[in-house]
Protein backbone atom coordinates (compact mmCIF):
# COMPACT_ATOMS: atom_id res chain seq x y z
CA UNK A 1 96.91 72.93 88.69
CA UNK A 2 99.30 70.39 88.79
CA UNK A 3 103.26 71.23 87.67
CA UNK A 4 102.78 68.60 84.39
CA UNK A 5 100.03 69.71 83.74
CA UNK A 6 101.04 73.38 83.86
CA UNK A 7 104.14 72.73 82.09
CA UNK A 8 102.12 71.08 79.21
CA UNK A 9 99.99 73.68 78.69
CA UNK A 10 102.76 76.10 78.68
CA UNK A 11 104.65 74.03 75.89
CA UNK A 12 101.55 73.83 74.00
CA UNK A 13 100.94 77.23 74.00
CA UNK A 14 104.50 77.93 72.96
CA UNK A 15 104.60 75.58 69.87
CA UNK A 16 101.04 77.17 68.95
CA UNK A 17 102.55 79.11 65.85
CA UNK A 18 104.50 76.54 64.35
CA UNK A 19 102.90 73.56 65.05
CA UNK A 20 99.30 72.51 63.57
CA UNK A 21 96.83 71.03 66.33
CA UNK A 22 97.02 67.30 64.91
CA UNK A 23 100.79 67.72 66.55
CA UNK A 24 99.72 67.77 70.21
CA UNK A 25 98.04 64.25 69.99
CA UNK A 26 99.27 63.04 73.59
CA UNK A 27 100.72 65.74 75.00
CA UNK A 28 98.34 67.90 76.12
CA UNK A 29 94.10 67.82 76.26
CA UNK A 30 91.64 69.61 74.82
CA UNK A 31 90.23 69.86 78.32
CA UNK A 32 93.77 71.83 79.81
CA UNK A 33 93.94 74.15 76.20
CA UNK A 34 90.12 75.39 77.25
CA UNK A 35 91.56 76.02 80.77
CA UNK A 36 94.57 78.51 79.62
CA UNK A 37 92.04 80.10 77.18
CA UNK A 38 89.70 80.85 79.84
CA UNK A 39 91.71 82.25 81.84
CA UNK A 40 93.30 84.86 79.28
CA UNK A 41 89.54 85.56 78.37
CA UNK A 42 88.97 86.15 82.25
CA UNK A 43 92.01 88.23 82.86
CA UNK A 44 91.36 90.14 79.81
CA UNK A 45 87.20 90.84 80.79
CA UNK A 46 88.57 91.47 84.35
CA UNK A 47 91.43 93.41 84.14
CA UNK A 48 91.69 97.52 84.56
CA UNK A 49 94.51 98.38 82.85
CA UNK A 50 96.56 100.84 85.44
CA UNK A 51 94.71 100.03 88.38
CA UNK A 52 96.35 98.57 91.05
CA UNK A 53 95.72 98.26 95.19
CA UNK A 54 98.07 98.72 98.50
CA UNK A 55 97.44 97.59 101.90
CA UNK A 56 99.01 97.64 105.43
CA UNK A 57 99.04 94.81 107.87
CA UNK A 58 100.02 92.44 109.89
CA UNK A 59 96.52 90.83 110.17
CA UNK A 60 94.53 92.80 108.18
CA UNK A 61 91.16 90.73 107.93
CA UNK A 62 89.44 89.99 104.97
CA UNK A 63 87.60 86.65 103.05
CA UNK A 64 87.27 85.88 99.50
CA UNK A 65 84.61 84.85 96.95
CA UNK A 66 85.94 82.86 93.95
CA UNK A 67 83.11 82.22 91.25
CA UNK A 68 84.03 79.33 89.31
CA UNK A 69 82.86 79.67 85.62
CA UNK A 70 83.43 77.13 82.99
CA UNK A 71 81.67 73.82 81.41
CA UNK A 72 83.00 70.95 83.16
CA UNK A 73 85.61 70.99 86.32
CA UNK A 74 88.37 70.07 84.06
CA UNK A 75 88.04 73.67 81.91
CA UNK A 76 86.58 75.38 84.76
CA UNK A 77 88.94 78.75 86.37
CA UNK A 78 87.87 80.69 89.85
CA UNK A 79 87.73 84.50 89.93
CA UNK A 80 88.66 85.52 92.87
CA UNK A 81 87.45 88.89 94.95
CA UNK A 82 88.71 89.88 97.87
CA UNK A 83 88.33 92.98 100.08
CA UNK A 84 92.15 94.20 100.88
CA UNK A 85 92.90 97.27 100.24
CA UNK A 86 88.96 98.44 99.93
CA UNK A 87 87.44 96.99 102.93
CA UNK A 88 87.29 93.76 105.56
CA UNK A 89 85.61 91.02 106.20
CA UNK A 90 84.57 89.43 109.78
CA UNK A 91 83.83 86.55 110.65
CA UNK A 92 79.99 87.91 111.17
CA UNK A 93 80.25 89.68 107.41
CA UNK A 94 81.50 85.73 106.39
CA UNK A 95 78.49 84.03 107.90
CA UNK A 96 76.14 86.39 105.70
CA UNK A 97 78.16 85.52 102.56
CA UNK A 98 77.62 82.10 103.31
CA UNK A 99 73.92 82.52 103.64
CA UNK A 100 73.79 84.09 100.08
CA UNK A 101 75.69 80.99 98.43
CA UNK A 102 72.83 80.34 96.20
CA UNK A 103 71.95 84.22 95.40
CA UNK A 104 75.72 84.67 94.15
CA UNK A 105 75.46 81.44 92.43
CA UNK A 106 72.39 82.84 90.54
CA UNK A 107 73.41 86.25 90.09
CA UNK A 108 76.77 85.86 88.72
CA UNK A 109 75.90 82.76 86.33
CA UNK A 110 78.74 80.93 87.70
CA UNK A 111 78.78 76.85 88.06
CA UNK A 112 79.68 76.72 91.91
CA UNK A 113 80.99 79.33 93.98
CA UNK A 114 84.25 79.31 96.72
CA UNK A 115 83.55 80.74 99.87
CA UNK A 116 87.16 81.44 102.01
CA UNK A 117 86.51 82.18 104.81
CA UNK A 118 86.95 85.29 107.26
CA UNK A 119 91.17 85.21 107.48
CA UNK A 120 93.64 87.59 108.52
CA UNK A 121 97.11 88.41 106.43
CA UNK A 122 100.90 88.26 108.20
CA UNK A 123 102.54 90.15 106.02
CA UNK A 124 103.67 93.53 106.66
CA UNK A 125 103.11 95.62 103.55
CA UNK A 126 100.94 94.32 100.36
CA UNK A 127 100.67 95.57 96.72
CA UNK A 128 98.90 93.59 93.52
CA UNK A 129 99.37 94.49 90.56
CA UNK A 130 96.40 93.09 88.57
CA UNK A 131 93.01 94.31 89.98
CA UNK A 132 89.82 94.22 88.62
CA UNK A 133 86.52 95.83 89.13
CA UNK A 134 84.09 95.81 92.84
CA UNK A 135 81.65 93.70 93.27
CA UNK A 136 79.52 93.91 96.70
CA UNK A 137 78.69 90.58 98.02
CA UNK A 138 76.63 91.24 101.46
CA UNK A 139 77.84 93.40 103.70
CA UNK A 140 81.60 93.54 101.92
CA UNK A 141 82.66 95.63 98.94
CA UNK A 142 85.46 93.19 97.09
CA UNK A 143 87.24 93.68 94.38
CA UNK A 144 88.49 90.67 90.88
CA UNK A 145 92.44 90.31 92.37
CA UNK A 146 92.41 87.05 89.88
CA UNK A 147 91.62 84.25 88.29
CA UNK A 148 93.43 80.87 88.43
CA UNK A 149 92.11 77.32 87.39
CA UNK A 150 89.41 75.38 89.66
CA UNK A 151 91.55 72.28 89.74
CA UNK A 152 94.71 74.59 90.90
CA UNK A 153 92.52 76.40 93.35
CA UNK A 154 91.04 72.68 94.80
CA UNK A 155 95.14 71.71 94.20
CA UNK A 156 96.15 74.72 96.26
CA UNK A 157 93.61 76.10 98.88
CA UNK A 158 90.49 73.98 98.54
CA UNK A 159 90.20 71.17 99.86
CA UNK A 160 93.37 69.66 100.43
CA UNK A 161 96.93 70.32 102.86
CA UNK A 162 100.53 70.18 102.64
CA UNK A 163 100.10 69.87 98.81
CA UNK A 164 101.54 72.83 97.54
CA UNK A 165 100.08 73.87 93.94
CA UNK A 166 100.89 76.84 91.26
CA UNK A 167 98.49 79.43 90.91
CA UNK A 168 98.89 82.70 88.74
CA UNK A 169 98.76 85.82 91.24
CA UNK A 170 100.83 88.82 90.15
CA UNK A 171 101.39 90.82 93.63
CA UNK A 172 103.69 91.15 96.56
CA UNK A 173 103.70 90.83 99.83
CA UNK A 174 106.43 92.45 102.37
CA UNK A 175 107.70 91.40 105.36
CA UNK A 176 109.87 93.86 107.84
CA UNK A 177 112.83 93.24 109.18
CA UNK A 178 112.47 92.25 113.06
CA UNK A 179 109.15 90.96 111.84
CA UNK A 180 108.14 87.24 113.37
CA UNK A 181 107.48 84.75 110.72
CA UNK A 182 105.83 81.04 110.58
CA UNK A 183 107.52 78.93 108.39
CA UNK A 184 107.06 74.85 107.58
CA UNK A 185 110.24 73.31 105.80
CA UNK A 186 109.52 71.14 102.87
CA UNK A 187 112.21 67.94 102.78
CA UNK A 188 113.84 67.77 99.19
CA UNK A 189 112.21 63.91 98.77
CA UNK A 190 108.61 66.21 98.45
CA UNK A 191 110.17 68.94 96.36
CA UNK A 192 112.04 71.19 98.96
CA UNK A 193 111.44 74.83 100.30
CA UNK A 194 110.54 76.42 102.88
CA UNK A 195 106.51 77.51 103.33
CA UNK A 196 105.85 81.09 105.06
CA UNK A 197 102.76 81.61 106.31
CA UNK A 198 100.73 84.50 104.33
CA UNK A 199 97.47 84.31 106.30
CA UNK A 200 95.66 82.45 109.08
CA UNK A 201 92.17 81.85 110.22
CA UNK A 202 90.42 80.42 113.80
CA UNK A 203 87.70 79.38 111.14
CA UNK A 204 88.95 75.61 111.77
CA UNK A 205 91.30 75.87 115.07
CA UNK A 206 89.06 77.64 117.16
CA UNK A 207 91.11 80.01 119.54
CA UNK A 208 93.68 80.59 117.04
CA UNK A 209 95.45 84.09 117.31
CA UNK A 210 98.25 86.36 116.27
CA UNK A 211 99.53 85.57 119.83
CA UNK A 212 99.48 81.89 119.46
CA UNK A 213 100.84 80.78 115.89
CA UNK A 214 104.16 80.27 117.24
CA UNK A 215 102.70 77.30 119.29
CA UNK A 216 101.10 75.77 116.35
CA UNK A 217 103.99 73.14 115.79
CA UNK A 218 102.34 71.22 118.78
CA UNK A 219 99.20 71.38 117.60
CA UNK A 220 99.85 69.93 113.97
CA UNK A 221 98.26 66.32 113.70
CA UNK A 222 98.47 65.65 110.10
CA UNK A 223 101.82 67.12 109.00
CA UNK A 224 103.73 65.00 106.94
CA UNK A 225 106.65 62.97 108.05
CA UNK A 226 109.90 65.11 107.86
CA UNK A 227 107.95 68.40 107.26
CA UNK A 228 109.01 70.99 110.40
CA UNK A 229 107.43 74.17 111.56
CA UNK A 230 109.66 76.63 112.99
CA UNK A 231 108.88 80.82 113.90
CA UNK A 232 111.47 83.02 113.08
CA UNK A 233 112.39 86.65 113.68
CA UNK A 234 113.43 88.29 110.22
CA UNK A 235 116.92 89.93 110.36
CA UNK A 236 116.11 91.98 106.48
CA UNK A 237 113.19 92.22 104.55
CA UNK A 238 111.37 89.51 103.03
CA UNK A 239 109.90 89.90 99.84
CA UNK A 240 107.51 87.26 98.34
CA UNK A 241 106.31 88.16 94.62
CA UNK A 242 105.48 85.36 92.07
CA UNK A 243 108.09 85.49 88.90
CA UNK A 244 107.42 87.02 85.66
CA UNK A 245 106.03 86.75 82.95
CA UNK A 246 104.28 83.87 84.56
CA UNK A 247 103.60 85.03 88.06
CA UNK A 248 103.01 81.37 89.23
CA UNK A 249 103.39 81.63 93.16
CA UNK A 250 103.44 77.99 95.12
CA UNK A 251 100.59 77.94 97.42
CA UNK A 252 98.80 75.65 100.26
CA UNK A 253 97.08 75.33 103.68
CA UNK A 254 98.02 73.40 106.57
CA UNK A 255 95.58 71.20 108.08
CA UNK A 256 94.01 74.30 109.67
CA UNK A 257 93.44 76.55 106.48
CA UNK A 258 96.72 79.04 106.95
CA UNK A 259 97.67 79.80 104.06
CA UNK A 260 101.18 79.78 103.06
CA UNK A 261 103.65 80.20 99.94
CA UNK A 262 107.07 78.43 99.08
CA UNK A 263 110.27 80.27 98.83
CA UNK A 264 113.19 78.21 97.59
CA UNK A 265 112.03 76.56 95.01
CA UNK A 266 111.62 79.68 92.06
CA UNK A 267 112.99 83.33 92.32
CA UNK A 268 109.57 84.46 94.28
CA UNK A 269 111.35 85.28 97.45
CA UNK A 270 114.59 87.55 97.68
CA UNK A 271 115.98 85.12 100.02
CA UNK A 272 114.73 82.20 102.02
CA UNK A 273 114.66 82.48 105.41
């Protein structure tokens, strides 16, 4: 979702108990008030209160499912399940989710269904705090990790690149010290920061490995004047956790799907590097 838009919603929310309905006339829809209430319902259906899932990486593989639930785009929000922590996903176990599209569609009730592909993670050390129950789709066991709106998720990690988005996620990742990093710098004219890279995939840049990301920066065709990539070899620990009580974590993809988050412009990151 889009910062205003967020930010609206948040105010709206917080003048709630004051403030009769008649008084938000203009300043925020009925459209973005559905979207925060379906996502408490979702997080509150979801949610296992207590339960909550560790991993080890770097590149721990995995792929996600996001069920998108809702009446119209606009009020729509994507659950998300993902394997890490429980199990992994290949790029073979990906193609068979794929194939299913229509049987998850059906089975789940949902309006459209997000299919990330087969990825792996670059982080070090990972722990989420919100988990949900398992749900097998195919061949891999996943588990709810959360629930964000569609036109954040489409914002974020859909369909679009260098556009960096808020999405709710309440976890952390860890990076070591003396571990390699891939980082893009943001210029201040498109809102600062400095993007490091949480995952990557050769789903879209075929031949693309652990090995390789540090050569990416010549291979970038679409990123945006004054953006830079750059690798660099932490000297501490990095650690990337979206702020409380919101937990909204800036997110995107390059023009090759790697995912990445911002540090710089919130308190998520302990430092930016």
């Amino acid at each position: 979702m889009q910062t205003a838009i967020i930010k609206k919603i948040q105010k709206a929310i917080a003048l709630s108990a004051c403030l009769s309905t008649s008084m938000f006339a203009g300043s925020v829809t009925a459209e973005e008030l559905t979207v925060e209430k379906n996502m408490k319902e979702s997080q509150k259906s979801h949610i296992i209160p207590g339960k909550k899932l560790t991993a080890k990486g770097p590149n721990y593989q995995f792929c996600e499912v996001a069920t998108i639930v809702g009446t119209t785009k606009e009020n729509a929000v994507a659950n998300f399940y993902n394997p890490t922590g429980i199990d992994h996903c290949t790029a073979e176990d990906f193609g068979k989710i794929v194939a299913m599209k229509d049987q998850i569609i059906k089975e789940t009730g949902a309006m459209d269904v997000f299919l990330n592909p087969s990825r792996h993670w670059t982080w070090d050390e990972f722990e989420v705090y919100e988990v949900g129950e398992e749900k097998q789709f195919g061949p891999v066991k996943m588990v709810w990790m959360g629930v964000i709106p569609y036109i954040a998720m489409t914002e974020a990690v859909g369909h679009s690149s260098y556009n960096p988005g808020q999405i709710h996620r309440n976890n952390s990742f860890v990076y070591n010290k003396g571990t390699m990093v891939y980082i893009i710098d943001i210029p201040k004219k498109d809102g600062g920061g400095v993007m490091v890279m949480q995952s990557w995939t050769p789903y879209v840049n075929k031949g693309e490995t652990a090995e390789n990301l540090k050569d990416l920066g010549s291979q970038f065709k679409k990123l945006p004047a004054g953006w830079k990539f750059r690798t660099k070899v932490l000297d501490r620990k990095l650690i990337v956790s979206p702020p409380a009580p919101d937990y909204l974590a800036w997110v995107t993809m390059d023009e090759f799907q790697n995912t990445y988050q911002v540090c710089g412009r919130d308190n998520a990151c302990n430092y930016t590097p």
